[in-house]
PDB file of N, CA and C in Angstrom:
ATOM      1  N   UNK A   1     -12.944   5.086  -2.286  1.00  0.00           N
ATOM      2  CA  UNK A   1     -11.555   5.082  -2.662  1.00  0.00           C
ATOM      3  C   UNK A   1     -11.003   6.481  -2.404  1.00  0.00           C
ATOM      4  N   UNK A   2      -9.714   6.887  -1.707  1.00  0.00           N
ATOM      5  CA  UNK A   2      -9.692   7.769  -0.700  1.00  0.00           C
ATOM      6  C   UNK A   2      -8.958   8.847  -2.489  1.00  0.00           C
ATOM      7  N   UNK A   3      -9.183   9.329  -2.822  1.00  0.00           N
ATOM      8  CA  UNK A   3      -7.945  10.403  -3.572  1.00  0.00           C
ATOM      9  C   UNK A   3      -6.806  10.475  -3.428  1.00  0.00           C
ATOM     10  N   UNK A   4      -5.818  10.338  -4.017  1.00  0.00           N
ATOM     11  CA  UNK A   4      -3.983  10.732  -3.887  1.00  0.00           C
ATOM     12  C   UNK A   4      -3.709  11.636  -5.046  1.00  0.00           C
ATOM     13  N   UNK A   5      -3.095  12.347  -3.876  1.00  0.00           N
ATOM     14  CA  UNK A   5      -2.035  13.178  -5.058  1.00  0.00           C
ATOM     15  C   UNK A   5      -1.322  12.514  -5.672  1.00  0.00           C
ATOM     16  N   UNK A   6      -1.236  12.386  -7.398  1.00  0.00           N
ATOM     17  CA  UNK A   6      -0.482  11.525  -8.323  1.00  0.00           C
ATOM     18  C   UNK A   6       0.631  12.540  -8.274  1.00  0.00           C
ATOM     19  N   UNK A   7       0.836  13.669  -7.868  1.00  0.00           N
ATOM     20  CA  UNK A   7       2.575  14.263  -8.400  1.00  0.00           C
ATOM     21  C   UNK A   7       3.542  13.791  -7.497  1.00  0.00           C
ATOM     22  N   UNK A   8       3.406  12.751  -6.463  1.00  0.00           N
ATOM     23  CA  UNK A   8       4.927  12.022  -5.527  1.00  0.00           C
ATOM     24  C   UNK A   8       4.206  10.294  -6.107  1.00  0.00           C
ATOM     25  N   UNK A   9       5.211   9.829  -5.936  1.00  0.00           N
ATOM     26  CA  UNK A   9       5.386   8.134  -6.255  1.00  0.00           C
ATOM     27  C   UNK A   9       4.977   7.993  -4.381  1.00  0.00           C
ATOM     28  N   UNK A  10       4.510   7.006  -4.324  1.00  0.00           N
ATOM     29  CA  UNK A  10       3.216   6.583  -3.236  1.00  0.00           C
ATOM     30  C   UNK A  10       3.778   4.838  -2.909  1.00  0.00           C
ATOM     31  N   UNK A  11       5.192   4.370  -2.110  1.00  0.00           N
ATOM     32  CA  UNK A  11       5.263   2.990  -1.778  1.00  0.00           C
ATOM     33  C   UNK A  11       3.735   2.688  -0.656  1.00  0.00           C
ATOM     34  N   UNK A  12       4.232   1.554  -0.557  1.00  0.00           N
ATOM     35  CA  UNK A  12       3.276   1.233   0.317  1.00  0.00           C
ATOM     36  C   UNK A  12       3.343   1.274   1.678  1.00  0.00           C
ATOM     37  N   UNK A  13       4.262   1.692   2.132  1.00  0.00           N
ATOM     38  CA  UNK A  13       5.319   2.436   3.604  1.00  0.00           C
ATOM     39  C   UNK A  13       4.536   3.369   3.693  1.00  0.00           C
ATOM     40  N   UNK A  14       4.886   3.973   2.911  1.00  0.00           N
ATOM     41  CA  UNK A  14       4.024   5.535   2.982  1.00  0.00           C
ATOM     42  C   UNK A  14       2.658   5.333   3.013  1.00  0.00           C
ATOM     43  N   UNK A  15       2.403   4.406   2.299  1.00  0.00           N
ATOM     44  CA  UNK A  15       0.647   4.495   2.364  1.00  0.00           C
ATOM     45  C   UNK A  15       0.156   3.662   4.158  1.00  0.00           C
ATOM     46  N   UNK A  16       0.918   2.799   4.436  1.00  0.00           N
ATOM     47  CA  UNK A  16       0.586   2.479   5.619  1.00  0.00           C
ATOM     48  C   UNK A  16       0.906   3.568   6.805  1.00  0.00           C
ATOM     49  N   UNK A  17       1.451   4.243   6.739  1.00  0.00           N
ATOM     50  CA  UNK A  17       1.927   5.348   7.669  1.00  0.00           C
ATOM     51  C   UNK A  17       0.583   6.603   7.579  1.00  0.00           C
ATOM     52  N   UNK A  18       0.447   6.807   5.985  1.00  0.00           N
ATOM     53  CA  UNK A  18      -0.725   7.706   5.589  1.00  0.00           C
ATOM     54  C   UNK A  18      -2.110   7.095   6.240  1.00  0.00           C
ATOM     55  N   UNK A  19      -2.327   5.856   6.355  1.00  0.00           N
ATOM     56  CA  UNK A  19      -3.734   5.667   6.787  1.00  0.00           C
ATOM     57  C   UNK A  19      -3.844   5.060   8.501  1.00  0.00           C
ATOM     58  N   UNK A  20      -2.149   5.127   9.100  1.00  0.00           N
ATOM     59  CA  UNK A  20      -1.972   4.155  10.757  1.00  0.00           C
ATOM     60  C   UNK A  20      -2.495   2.872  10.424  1.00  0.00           C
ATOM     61  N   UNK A  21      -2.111   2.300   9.398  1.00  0.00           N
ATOM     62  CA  UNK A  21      -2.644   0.990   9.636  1.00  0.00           C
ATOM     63  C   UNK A  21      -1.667   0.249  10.534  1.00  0.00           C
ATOM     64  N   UNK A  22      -2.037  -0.443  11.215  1.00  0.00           N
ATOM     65  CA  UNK A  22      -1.360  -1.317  12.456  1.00  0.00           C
ATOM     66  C   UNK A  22      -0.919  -3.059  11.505  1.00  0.00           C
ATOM     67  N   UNK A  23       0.221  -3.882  12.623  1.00  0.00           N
ATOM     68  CA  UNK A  23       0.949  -4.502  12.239  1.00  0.00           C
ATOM     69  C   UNK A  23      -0.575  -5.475  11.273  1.00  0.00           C
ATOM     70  N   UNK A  24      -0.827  -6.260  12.238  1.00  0.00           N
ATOM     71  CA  UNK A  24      -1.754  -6.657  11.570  1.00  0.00           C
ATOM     72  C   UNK A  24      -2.806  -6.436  10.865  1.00  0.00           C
ATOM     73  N   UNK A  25      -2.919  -5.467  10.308  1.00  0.00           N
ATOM     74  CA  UNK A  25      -3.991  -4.706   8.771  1.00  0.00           C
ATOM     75  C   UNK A  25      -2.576  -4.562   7.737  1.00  0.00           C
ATOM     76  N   UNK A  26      -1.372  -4.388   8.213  1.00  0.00           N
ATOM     77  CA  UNK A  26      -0.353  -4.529   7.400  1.00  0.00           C
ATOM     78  C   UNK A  26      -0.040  -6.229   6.688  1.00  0.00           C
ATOM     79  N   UNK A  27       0.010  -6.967   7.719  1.00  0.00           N
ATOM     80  CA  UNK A  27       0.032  -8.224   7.194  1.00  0.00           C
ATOM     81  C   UNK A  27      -1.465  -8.833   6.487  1.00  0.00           C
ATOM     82  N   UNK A  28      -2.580  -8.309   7.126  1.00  0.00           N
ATOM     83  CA  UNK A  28      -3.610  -9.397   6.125  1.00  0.00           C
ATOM     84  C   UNK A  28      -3.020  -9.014   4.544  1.00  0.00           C
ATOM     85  N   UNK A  29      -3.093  -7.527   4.352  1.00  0.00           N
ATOM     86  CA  UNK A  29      -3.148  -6.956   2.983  1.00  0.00           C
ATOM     87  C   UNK A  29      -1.731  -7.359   2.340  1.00  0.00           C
ATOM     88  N   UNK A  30      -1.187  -7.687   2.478  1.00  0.00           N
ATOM     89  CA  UNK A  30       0.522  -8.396   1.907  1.00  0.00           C
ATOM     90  C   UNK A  30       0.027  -9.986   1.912  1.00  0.00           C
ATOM     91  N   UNK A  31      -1.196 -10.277   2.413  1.00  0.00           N
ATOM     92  CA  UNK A  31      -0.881 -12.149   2.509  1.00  0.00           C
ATOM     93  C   UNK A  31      -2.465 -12.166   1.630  1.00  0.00           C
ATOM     94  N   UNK A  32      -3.284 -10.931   0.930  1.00  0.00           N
ATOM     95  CA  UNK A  32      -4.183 -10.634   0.079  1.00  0.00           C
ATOM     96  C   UNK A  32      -4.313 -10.187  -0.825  1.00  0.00           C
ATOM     97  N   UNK A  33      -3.081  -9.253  -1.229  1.00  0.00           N
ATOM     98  CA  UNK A  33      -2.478  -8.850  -2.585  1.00  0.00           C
ATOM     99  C   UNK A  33      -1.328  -8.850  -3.120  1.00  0.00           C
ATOM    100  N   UNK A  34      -1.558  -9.692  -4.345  1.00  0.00           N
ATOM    101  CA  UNK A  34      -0.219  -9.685  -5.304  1.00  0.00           C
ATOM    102  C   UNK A  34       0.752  -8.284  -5.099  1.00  0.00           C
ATOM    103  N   UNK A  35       1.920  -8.700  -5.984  1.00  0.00           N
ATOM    104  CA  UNK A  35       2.649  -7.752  -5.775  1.00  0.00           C
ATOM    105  C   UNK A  35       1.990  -7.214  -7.751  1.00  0.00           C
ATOM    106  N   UNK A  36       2.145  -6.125  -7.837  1.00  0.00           N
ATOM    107  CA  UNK A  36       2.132  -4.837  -9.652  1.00  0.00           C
ATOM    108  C   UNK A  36       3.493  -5.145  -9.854  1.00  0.00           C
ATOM    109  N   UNK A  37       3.443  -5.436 -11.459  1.00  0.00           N
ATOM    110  CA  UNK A  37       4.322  -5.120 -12.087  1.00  0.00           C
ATOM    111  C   UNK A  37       5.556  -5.854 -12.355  1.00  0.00           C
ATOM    112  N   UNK A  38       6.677  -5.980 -12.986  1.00  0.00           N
ATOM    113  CA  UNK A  38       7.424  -7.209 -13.314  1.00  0.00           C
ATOM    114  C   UNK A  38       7.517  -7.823 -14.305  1.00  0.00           C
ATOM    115  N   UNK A  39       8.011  -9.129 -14.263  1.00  0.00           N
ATOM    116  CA  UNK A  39       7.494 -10.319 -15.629  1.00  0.00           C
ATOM    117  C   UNK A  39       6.483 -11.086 -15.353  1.00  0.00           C
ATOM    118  N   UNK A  40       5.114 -10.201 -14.809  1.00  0.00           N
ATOM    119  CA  UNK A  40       4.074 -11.485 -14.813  1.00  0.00           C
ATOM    120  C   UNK A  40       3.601 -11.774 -16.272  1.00  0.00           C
TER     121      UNK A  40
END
């Protein structure tokens, strides 16, 4: 599990840009994880 700096808020834009993940490593992980947070 890679370390992040917790002092900036971290979308997941940013995190795909931070690691080059490509279109498709972008889509498995959106069609493999829920979305955090809300009224679940």
């Amino acid at each position: 599990m890679p370390l992040l700096p917790m002092d900036q808020e971290w979308s997941d834009e940013i995190l795909y840009q931070r690691y080059a993940l490509d279109q498709d490593e972008i889509t498995l992980i959106e069609s493999m994880v829920r979305p955090m947070g809300g009224d679940e």
